[in-house]
PDB file of N, CA and C in Angstrom:
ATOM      1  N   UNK A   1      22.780  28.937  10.050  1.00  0.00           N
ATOM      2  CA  UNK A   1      21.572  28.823   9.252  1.00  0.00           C
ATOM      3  C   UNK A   1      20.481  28.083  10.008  1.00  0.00           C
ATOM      4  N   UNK A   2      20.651  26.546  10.725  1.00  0.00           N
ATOM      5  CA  UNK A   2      19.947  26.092  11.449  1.00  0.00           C
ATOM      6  C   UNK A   2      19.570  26.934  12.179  1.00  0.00           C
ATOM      7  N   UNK A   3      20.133  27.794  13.317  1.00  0.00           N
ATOM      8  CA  UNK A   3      19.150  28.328  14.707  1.00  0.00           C
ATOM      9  C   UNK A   3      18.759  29.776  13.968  1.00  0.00           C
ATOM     10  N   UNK A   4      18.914  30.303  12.283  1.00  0.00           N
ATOM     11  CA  UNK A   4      18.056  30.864  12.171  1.00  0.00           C
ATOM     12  C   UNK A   4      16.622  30.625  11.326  1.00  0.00           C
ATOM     13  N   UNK A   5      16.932  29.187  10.879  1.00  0.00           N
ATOM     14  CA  UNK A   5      15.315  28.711  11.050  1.00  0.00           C
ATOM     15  C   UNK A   5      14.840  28.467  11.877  1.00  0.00           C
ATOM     16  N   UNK A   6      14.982  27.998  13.172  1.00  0.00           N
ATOM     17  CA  UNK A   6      14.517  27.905  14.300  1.00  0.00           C
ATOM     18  C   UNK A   6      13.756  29.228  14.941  1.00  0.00           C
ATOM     19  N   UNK A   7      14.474  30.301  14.864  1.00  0.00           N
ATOM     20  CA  UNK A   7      14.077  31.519  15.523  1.00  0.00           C
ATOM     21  C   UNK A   7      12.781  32.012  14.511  1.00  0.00           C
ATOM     22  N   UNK A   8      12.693  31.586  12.919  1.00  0.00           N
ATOM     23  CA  UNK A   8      11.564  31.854  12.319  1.00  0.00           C
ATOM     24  C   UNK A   8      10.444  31.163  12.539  1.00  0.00           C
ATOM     25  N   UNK A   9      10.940  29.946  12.613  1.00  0.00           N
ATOM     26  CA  UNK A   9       9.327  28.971  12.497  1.00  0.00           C
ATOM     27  C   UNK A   9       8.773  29.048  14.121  1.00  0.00           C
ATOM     28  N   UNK A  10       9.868  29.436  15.008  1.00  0.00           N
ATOM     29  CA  UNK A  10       8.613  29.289  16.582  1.00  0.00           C
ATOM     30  C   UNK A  10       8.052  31.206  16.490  1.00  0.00           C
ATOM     31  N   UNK A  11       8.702  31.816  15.559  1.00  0.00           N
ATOM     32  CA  UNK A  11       8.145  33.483  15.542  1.00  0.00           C
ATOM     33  C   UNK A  11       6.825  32.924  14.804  1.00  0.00           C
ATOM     34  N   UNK A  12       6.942  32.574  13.997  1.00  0.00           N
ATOM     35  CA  UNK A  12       5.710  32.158  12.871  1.00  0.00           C
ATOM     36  C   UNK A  12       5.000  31.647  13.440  1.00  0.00           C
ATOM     37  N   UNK A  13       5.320  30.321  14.548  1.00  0.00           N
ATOM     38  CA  UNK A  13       4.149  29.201  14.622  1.00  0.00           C
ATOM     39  C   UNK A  13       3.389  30.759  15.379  1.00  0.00           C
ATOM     40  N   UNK A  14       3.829  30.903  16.535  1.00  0.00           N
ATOM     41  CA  UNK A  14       3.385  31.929  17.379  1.00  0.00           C
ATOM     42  C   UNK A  14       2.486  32.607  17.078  1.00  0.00           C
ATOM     43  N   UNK A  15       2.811  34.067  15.847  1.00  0.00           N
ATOM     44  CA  UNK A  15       2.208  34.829  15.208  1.00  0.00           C
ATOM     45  C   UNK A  15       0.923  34.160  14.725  1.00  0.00           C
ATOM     46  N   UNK A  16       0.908  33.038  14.074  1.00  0.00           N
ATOM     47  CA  UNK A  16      -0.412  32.765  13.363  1.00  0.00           C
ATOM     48  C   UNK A  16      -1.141  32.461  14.519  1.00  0.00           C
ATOM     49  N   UNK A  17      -0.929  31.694  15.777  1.00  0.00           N
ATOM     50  CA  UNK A  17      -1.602  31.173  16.669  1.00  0.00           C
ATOM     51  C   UNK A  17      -2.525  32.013  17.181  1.00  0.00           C
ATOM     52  N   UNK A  18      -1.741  33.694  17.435  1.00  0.00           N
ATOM     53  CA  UNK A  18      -1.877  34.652  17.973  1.00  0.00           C
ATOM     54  C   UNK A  18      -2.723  35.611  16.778  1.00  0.00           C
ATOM     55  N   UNK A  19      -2.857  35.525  16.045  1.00  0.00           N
ATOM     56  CA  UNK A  19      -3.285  35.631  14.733  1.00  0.00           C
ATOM     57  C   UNK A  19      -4.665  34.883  14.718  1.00  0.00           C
ATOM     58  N   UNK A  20      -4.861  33.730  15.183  1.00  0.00           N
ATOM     59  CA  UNK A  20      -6.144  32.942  14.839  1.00  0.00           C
ATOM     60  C   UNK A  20      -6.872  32.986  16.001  1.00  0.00           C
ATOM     61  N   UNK A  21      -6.843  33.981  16.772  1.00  0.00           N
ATOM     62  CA  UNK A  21      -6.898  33.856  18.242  1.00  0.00           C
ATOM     63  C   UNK A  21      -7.008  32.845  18.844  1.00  0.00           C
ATOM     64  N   UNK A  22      -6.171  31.944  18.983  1.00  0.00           N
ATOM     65  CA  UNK A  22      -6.531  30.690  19.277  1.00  0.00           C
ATOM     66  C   UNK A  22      -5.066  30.926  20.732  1.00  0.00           C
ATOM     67  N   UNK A  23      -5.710  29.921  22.138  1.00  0.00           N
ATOM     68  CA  UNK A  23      -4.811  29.570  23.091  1.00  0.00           C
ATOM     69  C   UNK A  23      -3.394  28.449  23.060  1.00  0.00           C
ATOM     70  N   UNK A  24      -2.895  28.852  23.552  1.00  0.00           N
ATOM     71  CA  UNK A  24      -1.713  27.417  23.575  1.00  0.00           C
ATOM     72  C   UNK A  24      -2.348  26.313  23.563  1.00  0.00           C
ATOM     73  N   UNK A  25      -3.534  26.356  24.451  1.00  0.00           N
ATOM     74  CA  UNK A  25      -4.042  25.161  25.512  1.00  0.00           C
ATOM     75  C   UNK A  25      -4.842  24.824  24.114  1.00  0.00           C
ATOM     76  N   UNK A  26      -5.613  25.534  23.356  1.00  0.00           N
ATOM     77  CA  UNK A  26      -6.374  24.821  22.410  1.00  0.00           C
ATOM     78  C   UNK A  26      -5.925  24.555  21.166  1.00  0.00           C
ATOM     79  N   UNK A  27      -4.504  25.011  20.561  1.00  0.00           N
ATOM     80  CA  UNK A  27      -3.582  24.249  19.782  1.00  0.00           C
ATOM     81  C   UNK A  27      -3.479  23.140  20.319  1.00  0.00           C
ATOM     82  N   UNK A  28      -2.794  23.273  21.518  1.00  0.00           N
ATOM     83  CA  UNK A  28      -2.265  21.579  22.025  1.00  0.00           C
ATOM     84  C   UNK A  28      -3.097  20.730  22.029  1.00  0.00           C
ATOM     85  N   UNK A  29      -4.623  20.676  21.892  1.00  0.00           N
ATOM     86  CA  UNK A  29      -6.072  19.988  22.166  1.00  0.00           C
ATOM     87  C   UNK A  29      -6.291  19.165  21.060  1.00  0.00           C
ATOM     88  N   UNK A  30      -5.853  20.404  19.857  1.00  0.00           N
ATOM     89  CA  UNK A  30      -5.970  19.979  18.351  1.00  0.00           C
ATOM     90  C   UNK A  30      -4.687  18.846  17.855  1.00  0.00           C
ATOM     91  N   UNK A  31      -3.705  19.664  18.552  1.00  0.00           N
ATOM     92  CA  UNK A  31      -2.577  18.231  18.105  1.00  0.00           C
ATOM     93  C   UNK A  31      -2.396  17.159  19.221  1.00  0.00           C
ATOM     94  N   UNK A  32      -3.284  17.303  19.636  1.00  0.00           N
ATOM     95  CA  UNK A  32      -3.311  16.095  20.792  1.00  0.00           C
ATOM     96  C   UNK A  32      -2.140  15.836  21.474  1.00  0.00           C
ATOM     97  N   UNK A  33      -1.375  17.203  22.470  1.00  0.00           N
ATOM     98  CA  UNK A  33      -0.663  17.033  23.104  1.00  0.00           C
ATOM     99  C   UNK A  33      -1.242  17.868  24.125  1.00  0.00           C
ATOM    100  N   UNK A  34       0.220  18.028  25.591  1.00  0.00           N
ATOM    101  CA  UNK A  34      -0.279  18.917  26.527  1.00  0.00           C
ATOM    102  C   UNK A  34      -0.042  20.368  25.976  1.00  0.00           C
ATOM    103  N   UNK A  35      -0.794  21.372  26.598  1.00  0.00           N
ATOM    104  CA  UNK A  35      -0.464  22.872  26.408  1.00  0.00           C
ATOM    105  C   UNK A  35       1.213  23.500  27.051  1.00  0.00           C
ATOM    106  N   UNK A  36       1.618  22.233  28.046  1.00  0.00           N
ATOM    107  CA  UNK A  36       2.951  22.465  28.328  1.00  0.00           C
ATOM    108  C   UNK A  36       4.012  21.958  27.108  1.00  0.00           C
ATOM    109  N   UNK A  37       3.892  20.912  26.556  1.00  0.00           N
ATOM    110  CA  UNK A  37       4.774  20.557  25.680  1.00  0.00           C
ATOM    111  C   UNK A  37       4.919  21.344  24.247  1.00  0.00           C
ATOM    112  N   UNK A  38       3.588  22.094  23.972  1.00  0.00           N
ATOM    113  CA  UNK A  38       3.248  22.851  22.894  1.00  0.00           C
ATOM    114  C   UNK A  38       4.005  24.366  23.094  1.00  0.00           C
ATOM    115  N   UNK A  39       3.851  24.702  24.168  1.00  0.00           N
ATOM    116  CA  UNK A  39       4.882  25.723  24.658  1.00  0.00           C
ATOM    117  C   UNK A  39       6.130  25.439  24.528  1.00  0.00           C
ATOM    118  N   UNK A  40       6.616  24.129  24.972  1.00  0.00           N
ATOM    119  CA  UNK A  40       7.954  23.719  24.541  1.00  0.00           C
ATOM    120  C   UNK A  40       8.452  24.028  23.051  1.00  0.00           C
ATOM    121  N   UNK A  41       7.564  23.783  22.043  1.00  0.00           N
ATOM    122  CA  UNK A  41       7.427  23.708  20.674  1.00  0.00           C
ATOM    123  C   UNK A  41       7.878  24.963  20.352  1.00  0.00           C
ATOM    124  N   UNK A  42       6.699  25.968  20.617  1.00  0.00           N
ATOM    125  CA  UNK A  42       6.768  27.599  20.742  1.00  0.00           C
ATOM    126  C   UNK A  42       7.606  27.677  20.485  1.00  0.00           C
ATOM    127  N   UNK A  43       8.461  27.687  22.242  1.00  0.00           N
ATOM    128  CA  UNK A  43       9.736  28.367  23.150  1.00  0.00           C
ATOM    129  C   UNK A  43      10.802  28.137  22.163  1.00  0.00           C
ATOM    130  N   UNK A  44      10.978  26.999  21.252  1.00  0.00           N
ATOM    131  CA  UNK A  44      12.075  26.542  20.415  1.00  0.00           C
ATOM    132  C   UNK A  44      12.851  25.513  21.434  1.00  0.00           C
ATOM    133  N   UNK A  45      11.688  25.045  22.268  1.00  0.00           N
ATOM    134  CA  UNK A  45      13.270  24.266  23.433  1.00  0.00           C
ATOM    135  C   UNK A  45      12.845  22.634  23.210  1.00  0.00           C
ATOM    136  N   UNK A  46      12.137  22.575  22.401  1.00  0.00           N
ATOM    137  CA  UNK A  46      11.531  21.129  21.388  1.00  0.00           C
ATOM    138  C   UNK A  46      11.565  21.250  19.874  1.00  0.00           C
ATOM    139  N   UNK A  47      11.949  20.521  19.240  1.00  0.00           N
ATOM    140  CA  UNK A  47      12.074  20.168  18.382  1.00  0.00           C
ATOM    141  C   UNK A  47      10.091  19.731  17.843  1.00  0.00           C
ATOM    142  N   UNK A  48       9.814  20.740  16.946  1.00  0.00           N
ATOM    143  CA  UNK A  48       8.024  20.165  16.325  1.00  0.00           C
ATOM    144  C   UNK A  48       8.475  18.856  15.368  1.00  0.00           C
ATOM    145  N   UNK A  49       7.396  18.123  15.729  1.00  0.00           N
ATOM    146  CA  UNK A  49       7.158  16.488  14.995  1.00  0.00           C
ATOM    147  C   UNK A  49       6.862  17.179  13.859  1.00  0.00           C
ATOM    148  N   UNK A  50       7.455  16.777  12.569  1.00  0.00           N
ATOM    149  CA  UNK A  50       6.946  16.396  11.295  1.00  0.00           C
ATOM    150  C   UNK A  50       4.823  16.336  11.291  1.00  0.00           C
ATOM    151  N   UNK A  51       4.676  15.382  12.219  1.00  0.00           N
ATOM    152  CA  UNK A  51       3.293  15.115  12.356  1.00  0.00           C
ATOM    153  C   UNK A  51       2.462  16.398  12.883  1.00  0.00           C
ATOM    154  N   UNK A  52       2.887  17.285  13.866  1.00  0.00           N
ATOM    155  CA  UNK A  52       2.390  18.182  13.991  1.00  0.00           C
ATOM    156  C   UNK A  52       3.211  19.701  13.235  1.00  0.00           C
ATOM    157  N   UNK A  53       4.049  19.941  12.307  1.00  0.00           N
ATOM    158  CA  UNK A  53       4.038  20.680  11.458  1.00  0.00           C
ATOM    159  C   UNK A  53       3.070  20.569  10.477  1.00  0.00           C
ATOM    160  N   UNK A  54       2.463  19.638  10.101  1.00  0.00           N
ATOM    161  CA  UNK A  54       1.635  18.935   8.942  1.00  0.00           C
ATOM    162  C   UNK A  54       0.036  19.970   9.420  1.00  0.00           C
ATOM    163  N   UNK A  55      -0.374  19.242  10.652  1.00  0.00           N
ATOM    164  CA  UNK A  55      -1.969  19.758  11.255  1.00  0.00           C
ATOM    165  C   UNK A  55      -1.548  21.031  11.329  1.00  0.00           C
ATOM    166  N   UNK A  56      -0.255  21.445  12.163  1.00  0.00           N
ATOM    167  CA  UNK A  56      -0.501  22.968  12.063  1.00  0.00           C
ATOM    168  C   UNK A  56      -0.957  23.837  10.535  1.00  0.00           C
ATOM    169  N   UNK A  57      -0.307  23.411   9.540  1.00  0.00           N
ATOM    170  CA  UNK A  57      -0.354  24.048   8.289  1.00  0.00           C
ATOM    171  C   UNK A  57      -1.419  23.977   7.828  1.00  0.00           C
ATOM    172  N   UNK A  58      -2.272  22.884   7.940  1.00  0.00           N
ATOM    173  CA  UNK A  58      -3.923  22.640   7.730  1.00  0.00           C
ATOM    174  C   UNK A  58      -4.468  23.425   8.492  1.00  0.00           C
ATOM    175  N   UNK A  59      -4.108  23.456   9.391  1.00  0.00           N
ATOM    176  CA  UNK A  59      -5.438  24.599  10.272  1.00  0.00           C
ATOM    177  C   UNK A  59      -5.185  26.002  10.355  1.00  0.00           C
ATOM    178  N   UNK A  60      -4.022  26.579  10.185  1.00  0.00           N
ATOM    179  CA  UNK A  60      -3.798  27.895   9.931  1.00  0.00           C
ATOM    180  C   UNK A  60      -3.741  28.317   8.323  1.00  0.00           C
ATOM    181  N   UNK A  61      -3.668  26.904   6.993  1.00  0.00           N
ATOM    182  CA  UNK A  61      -4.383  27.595   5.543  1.00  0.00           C
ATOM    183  C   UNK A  61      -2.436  27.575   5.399  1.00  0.00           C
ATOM    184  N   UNK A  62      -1.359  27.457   5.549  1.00  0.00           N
ATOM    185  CA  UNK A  62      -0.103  27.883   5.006  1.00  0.00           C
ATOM    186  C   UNK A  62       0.206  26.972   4.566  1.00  0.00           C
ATOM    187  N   UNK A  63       1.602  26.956   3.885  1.00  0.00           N
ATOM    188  CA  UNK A  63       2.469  26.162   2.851  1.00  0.00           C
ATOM    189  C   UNK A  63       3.639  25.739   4.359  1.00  0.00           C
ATOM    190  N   UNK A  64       4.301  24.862   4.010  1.00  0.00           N
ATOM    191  CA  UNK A  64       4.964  24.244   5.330  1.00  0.00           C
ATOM    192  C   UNK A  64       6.112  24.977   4.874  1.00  0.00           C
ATOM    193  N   UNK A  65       6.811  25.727   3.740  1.00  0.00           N
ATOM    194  CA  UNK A  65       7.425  26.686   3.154  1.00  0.00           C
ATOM    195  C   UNK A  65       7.308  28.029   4.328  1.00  0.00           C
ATOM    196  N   UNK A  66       6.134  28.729   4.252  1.00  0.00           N
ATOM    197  CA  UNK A  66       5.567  29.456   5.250  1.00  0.00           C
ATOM    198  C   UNK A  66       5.967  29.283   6.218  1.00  0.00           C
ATOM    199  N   UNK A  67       5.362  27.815   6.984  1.00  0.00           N
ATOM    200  CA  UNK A  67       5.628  28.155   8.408  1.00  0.00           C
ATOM    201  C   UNK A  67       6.884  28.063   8.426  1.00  0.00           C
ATOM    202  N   UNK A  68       7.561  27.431   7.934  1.00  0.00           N
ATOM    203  CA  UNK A  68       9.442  27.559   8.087  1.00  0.00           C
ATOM    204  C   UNK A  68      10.388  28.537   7.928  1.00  0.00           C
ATOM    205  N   UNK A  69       9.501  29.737   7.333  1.00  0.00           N
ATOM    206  CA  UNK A  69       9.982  30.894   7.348  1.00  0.00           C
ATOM    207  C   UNK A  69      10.789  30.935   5.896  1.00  0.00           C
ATOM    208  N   UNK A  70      10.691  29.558   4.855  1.00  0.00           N
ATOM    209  CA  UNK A  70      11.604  29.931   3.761  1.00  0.00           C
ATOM    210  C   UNK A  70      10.343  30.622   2.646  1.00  0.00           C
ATOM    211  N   UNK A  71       9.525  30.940   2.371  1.00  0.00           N
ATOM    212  CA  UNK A  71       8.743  31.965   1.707  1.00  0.00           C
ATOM    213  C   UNK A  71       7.940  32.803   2.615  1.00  0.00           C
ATOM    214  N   UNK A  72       7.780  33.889   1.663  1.00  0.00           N
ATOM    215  CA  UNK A  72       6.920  34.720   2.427  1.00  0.00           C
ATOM    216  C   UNK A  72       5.476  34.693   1.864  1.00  0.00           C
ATOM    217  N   UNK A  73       5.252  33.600   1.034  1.00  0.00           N
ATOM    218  CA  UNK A  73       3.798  33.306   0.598  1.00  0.00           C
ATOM    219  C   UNK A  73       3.171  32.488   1.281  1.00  0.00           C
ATOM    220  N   UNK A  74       1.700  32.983   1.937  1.00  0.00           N
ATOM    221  CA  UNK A  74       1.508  32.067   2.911  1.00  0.00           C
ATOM    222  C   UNK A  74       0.697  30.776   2.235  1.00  0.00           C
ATOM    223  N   UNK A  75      -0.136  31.315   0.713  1.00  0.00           N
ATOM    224  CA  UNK A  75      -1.083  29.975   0.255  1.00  0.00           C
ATOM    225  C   UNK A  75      -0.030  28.758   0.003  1.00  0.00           C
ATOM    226  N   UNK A  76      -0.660  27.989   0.204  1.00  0.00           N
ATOM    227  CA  UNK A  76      -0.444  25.989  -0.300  1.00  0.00           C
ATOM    228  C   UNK A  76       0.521  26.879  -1.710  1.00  0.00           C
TER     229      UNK A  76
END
């Protein structure tokens, strides 16, 4: 069950990123990390902070439900 939430929420973070046309490099800008470690995030080979699941969901408009892949409704 764990590594198949994992395989949803870095498909998801992805998709919306790719979705908002937005770069790795300028996610990572917004959560105030590097564009390498944010890739880490992506890739699934990091574990996302609580703190940056939070900004992500604010700036892409989703429910943290959403990005975790346990609904398929994306509003709050």
């Amino acid at each position: 069950m764990e590594e198949v939430l994992r395989v949803d929420y870095v498909r998801i973070m992805r998709d919306l990123r790719e979705d908002a046309d937005l770069t790795q490099q300028q996610v990572a800008e917004i959560l105030g990390t590097s564009q390498t470690m944010y890739a880490r995030y992506e890739r699934g080979a990091n574990e996302l902070p609580v703190h940056h699941l939070l900004a992500l969901c604010r700036l892409y408009h989703v429910s943290a439900d959403y990005f975790l892949g346990l609904t398929k409704r994306r509003d709050k």
